[in-house]
PDB file of N, CA and C in Angstrom:
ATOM      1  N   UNK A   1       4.630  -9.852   9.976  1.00  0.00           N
ATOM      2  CA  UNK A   1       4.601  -9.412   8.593  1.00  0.00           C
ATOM      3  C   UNK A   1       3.204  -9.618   8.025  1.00  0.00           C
ATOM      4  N   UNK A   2       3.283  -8.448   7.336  1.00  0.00           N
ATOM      5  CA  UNK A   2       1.692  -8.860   6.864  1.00  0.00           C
ATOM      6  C   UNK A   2       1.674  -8.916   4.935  1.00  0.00           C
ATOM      7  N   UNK A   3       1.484  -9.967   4.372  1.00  0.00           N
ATOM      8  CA  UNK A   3       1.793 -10.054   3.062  1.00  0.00           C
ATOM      9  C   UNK A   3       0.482  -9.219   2.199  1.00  0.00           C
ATOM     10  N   UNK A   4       1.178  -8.033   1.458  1.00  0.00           N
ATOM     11  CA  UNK A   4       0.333  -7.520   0.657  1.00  0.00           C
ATOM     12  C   UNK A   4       0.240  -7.745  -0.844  1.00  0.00           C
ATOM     13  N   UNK A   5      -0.744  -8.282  -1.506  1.00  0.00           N
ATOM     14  CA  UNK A   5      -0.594  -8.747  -3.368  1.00  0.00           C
ATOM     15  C   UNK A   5      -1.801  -8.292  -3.916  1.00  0.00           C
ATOM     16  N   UNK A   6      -1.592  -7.996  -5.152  1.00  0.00           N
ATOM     17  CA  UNK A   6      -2.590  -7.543  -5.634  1.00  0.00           C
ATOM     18  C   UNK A   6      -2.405  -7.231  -7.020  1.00  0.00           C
ATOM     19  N   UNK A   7      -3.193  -7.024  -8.046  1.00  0.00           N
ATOM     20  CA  UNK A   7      -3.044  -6.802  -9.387  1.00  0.00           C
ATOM     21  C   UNK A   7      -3.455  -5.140  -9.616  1.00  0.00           C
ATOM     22  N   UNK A   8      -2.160  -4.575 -10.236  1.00  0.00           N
ATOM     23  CA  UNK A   8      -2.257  -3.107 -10.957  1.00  0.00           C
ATOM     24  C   UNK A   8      -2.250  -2.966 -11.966  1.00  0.00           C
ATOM     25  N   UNK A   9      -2.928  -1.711 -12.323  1.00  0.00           N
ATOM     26  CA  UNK A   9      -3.005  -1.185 -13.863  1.00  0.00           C
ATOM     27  C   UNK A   9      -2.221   0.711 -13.842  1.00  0.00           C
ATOM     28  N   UNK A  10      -0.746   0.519 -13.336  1.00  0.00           N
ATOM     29  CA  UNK A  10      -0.362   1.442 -13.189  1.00  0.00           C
ATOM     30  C   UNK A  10      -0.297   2.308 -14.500  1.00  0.00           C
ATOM     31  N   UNK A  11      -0.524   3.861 -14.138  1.00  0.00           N
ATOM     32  CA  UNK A  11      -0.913   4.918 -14.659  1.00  0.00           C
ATOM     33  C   UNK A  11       1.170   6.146 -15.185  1.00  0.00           C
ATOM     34  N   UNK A  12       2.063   5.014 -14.279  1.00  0.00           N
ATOM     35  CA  UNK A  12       3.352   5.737 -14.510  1.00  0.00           C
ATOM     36  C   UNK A  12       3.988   4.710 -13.674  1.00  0.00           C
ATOM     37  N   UNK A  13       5.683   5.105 -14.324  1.00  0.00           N
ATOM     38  CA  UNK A  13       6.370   4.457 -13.219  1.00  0.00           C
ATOM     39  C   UNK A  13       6.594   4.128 -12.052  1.00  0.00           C
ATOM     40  N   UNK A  14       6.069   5.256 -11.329  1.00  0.00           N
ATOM     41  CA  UNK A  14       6.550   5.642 -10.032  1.00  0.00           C
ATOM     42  C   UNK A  14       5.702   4.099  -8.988  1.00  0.00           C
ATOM     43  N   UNK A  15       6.549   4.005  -8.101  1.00  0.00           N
ATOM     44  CA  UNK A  15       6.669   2.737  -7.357  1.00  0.00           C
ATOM     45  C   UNK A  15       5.211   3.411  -6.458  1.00  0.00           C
ATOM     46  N   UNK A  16       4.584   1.892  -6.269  1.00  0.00           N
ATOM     47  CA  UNK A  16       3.256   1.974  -5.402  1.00  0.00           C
ATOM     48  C   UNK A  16       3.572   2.373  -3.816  1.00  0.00           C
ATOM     49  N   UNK A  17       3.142   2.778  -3.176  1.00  0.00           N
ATOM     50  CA  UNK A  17       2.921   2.912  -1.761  1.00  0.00           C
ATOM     51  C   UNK A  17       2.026   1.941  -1.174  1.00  0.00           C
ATOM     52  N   UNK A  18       2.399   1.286   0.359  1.00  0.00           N
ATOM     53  CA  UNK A  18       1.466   0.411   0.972  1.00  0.00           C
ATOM     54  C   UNK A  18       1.909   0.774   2.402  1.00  0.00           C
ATOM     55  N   UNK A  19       1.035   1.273   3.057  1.00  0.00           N
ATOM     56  CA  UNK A  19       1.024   1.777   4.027  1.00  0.00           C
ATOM     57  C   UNK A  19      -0.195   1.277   5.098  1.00  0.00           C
ATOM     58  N   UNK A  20       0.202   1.015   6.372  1.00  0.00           N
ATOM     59  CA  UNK A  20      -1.127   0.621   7.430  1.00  0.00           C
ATOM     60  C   UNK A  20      -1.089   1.562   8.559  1.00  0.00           C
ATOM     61  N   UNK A  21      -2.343   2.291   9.285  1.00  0.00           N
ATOM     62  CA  UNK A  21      -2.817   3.462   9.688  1.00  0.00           C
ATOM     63  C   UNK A  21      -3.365   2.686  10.673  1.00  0.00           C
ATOM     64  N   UNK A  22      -3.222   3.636  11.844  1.00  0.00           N
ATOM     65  CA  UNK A  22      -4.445   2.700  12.811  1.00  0.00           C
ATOM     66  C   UNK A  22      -5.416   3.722  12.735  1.00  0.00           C
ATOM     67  N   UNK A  23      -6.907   3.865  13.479  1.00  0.00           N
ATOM     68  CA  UNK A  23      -7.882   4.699  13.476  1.00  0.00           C
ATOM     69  C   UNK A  23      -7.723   6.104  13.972  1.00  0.00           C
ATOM     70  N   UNK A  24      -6.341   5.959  15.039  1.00  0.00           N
ATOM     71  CA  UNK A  24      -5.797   7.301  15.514  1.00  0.00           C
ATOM     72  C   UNK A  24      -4.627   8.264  14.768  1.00  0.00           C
ATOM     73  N   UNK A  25      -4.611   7.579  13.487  1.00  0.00           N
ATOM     74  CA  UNK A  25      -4.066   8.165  12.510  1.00  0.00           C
ATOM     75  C   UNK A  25      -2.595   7.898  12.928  1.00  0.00           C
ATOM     76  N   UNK A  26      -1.787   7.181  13.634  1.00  0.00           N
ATOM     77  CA  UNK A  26      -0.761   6.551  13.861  1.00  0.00           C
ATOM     78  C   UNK A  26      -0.465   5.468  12.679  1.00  0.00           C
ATOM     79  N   UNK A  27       0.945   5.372  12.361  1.00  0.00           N
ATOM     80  CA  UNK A  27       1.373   4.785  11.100  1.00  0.00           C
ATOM     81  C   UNK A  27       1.958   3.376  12.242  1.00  0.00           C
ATOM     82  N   UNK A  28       1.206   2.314  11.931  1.00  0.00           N
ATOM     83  CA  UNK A  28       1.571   0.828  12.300  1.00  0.00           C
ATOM     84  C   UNK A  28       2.244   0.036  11.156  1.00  0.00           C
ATOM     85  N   UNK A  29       2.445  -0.228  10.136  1.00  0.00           N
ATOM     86  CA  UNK A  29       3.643  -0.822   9.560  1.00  0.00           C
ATOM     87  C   UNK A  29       4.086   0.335   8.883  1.00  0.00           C
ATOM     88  N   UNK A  30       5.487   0.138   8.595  1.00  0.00           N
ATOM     89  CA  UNK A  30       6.497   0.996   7.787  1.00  0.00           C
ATOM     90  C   UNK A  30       6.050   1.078   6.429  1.00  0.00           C
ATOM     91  N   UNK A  31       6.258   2.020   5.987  1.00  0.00           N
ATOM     92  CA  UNK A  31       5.620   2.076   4.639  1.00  0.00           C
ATOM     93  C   UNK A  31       6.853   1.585   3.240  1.00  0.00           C
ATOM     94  N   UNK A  32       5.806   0.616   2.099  1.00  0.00           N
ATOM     95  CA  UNK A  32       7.170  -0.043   1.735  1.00  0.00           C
ATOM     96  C   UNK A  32       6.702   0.864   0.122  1.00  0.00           C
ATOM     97  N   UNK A  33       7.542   1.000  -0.368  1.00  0.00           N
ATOM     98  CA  UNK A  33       7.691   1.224  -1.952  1.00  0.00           C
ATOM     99  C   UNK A  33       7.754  -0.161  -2.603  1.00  0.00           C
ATOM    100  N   UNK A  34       6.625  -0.705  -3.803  1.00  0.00           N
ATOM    101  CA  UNK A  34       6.348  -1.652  -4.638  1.00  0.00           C
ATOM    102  C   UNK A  34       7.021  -0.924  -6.203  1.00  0.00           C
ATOM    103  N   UNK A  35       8.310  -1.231  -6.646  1.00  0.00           N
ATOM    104  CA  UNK A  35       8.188  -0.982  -8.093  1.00  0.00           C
ATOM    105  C   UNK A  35       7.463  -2.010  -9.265  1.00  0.00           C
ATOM    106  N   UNK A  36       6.780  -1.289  -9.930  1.00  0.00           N
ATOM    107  CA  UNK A  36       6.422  -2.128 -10.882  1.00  0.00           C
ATOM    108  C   UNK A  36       6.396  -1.234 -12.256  1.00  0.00           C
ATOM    109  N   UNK A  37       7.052  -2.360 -13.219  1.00  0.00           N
ATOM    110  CA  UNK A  37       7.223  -2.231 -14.614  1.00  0.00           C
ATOM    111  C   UNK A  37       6.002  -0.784 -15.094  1.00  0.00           C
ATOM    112  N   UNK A  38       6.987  -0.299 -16.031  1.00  0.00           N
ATOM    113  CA  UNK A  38       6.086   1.064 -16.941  1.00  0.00           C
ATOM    114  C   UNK A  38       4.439   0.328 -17.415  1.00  0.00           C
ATOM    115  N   UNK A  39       3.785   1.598 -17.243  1.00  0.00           N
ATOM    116  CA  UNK A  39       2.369   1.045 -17.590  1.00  0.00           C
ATOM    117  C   UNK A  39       2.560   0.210 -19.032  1.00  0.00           C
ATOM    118  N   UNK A  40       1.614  -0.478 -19.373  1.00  0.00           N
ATOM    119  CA  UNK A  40       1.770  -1.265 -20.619  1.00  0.00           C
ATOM    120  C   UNK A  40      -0.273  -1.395 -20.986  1.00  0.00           C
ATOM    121  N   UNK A  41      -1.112  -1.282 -20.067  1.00  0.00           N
ATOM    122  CA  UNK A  41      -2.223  -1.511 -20.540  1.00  0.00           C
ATOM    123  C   UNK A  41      -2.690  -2.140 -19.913  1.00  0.00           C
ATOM    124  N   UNK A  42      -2.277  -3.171 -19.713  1.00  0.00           N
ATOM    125  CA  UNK A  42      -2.546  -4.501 -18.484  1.00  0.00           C
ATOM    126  C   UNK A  42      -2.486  -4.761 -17.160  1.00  0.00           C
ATOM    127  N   UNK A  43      -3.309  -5.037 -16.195  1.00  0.00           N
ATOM    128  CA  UNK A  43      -2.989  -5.345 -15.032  1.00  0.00           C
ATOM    129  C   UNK A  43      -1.529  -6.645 -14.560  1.00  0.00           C
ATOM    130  N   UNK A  44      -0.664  -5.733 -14.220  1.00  0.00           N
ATOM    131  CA  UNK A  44       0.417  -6.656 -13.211  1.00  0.00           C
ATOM    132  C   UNK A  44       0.358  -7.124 -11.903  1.00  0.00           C
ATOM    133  N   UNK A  45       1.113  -8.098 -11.470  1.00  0.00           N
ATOM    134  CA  UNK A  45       0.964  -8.172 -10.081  1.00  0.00           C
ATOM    135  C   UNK A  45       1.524  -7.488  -9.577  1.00  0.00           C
ATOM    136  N   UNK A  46       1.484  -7.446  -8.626  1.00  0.00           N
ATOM    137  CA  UNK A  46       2.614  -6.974  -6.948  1.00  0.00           C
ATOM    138  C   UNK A  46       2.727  -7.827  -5.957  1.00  0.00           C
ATOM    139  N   UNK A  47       3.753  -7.713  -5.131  1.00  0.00           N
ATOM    140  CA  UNK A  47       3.519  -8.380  -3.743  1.00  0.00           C
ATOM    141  C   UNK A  47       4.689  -7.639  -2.831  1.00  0.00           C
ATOM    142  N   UNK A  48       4.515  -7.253  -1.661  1.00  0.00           N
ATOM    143  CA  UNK A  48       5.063  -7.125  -0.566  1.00  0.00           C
ATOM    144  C   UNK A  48       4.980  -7.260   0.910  1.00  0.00           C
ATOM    145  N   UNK A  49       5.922  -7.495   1.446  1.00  0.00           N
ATOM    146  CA  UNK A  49       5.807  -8.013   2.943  1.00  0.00           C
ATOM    147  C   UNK A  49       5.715  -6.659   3.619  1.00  0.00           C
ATOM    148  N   UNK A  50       5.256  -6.364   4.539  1.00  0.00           N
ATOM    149  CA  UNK A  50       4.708  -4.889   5.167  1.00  0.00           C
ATOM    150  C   UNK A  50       5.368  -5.318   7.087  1.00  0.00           C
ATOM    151  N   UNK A  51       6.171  -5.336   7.525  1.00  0.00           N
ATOM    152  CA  UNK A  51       6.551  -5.449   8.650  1.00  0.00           C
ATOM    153  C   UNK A  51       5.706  -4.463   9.918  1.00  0.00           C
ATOM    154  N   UNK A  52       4.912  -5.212  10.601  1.00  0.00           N
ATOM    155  CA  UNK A  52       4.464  -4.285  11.649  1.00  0.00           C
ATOM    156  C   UNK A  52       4.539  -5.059  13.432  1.00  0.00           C
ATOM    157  N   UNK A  53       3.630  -3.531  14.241  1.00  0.00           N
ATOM    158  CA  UNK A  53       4.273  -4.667  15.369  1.00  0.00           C
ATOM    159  C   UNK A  53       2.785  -4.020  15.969  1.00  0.00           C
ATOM    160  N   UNK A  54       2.059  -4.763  17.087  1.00  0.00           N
ATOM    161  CA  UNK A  54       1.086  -4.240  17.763  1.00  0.00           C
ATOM    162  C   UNK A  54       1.378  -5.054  18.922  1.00  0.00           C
ATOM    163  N   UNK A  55       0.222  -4.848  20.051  1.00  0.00           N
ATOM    164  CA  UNK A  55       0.662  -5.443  21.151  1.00  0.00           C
ATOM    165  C   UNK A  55      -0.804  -6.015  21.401  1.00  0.00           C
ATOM    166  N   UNK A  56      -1.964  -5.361  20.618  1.00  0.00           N
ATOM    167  CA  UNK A  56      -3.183  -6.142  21.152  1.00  0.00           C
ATOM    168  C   UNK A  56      -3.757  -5.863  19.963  1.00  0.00           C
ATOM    169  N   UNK A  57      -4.998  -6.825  19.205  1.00  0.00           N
ATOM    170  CA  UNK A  57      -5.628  -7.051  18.220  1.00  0.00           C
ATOM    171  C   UNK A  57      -6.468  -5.782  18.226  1.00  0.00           C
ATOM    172  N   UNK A  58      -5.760  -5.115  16.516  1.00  0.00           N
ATOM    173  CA  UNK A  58      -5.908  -3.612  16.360  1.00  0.00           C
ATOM    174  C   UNK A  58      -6.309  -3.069  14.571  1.00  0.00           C
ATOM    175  N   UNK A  59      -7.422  -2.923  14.800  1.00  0.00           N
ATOM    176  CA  UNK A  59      -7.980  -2.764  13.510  1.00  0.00           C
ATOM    177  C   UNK A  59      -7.060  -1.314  12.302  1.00  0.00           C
ATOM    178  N   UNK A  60      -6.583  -1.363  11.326  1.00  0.00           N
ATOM    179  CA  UNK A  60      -5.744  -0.776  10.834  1.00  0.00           C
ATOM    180  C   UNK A  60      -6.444  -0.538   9.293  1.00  0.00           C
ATOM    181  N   UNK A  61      -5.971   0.731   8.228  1.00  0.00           N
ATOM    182  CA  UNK A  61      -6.479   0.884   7.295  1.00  0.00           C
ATOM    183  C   UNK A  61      -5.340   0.832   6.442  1.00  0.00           C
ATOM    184  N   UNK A  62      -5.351  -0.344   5.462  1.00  0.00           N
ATOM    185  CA  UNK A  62      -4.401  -0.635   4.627  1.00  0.00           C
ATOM    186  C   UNK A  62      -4.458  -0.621   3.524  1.00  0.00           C
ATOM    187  N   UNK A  63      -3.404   0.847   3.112  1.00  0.00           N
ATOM    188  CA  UNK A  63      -3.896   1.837   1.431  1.00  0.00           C
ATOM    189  C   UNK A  63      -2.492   1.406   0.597  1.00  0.00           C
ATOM    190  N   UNK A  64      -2.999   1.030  -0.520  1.00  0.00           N
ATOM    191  CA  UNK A  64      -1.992   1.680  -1.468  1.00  0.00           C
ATOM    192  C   UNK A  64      -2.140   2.215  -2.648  1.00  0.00           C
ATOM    193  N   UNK A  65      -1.140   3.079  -2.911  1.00  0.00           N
ATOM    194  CA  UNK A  65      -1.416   4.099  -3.504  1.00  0.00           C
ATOM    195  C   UNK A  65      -0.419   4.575  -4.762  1.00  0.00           C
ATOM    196  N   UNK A  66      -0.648   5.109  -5.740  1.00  0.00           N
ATOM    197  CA  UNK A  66       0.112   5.534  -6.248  1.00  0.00           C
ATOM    198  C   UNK A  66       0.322   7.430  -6.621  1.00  0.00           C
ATOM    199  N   UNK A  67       1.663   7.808  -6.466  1.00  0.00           N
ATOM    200  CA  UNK A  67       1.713   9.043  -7.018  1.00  0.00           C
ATOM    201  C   UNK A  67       1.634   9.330  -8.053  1.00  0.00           C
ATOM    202  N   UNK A  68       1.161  10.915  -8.404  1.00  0.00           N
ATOM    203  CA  UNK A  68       1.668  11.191  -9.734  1.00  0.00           C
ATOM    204  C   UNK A  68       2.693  11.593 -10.127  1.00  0.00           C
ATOM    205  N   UNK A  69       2.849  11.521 -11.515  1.00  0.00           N
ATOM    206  CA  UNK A  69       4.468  11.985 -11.585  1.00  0.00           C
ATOM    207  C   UNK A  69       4.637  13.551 -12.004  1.00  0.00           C
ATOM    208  N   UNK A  70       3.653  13.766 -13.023  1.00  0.00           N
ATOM    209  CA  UNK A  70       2.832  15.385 -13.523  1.00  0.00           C
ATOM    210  C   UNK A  70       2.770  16.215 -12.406  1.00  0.00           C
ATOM    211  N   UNK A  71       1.867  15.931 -11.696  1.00  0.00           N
ATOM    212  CA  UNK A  71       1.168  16.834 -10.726  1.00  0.00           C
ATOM    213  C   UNK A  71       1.199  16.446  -9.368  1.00  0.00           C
ATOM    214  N   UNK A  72       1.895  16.656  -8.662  1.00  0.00           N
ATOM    215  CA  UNK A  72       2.296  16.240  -7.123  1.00  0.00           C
ATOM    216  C   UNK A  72       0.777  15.910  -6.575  1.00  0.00           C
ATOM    217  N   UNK A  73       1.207  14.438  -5.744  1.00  0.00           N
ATOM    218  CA  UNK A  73      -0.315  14.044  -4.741  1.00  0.00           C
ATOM    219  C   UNK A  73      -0.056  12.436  -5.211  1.00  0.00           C
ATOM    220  N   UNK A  74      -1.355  12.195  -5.052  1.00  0.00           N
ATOM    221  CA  UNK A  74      -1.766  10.884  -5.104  1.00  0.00           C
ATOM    222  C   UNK A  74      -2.785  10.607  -5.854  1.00  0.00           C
ATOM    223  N   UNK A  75      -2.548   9.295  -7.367  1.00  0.00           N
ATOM    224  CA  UNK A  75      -3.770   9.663  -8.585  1.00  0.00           C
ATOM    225  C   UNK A  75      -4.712   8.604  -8.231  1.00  0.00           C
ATOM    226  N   UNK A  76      -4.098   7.545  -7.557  1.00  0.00           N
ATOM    227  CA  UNK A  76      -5.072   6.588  -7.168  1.00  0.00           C
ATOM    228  C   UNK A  76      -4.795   5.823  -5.570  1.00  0.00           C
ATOM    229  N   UNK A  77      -5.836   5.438  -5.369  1.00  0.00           N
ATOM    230  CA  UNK A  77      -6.079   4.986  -3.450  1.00  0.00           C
ATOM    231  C   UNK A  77      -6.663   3.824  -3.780  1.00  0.00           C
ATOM    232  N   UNK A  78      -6.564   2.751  -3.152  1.00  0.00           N
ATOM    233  CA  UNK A  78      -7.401   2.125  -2.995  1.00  0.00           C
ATOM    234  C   UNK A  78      -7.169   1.427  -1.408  1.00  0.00           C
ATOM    235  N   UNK A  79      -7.792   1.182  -0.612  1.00  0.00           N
ATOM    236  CA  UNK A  79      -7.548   0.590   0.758  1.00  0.00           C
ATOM    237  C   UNK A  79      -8.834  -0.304   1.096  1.00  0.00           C
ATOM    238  N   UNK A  80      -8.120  -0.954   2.779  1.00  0.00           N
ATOM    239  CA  UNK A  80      -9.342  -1.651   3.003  1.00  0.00           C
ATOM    240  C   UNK A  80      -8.893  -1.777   5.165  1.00  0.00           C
ATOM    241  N   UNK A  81     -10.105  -2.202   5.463  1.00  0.00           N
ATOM    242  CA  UNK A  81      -9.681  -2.313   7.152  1.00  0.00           C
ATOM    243  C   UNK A  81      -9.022  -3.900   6.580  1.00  0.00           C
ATOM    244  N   UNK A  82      -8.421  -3.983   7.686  1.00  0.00           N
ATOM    245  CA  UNK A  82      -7.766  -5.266   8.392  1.00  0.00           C
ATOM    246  C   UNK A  82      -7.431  -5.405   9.932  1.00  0.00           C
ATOM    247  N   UNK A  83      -7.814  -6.822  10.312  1.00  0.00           N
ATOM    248  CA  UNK A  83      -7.569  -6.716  12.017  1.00  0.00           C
ATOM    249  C   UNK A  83      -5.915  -7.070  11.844  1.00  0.00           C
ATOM    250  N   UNK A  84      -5.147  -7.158  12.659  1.00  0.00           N
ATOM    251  CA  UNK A  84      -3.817  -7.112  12.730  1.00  0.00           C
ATOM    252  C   UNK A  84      -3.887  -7.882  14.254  1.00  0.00           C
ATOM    253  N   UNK A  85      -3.367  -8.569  14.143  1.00  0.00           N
ATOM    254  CA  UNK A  85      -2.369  -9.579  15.586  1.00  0.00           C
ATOM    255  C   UNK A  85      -1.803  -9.546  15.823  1.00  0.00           C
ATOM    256  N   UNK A  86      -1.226  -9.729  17.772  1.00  0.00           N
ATOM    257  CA  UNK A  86       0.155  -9.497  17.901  1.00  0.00           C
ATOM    258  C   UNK A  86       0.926 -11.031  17.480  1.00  0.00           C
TER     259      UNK A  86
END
């Protein structure tokens, strides 16, 4: 498990995305939905556990994201590398 937290300043309801990618564009943990409370102005927390599995120490790109609710896509990204262990 890989614990993901972080502080948002969500833009709509709709629940965050956290997702981990390896470089071959293969999806290595399951992707989890974060709900968090209607925007209000302020940064909230988050936290979620991200379940993955590798078999040898494997560098991965770990985004989350939120949709829009208006206009189909994605209004904000933010990610970062991480090494991952078996």
């Amino acid at each position: 498990m890989l614990l993901v937290s972080g502080l948002v300043n969500p833009s709509s309801s709709n629940p965050l995305v956290v997702e981990m990618v390896a470089e071959d564009g293969q999806p290595i943990g399951t992707t989890r939905l974060v709900n968090v409370p209607p925007p209000r102005g302020s940064l909230l927390p988050f936290a979620v556990d991200v379940p993955y599995t590798v078999t040898k120490p494997t560098w991965v790109r770990l985004m989350v994201s939120e949709r829009a609710s208006r206009i189909p896509g994605t209004t904000h990204l933010s990610s970062i590398e991480v090494l991952l262990s078996p």
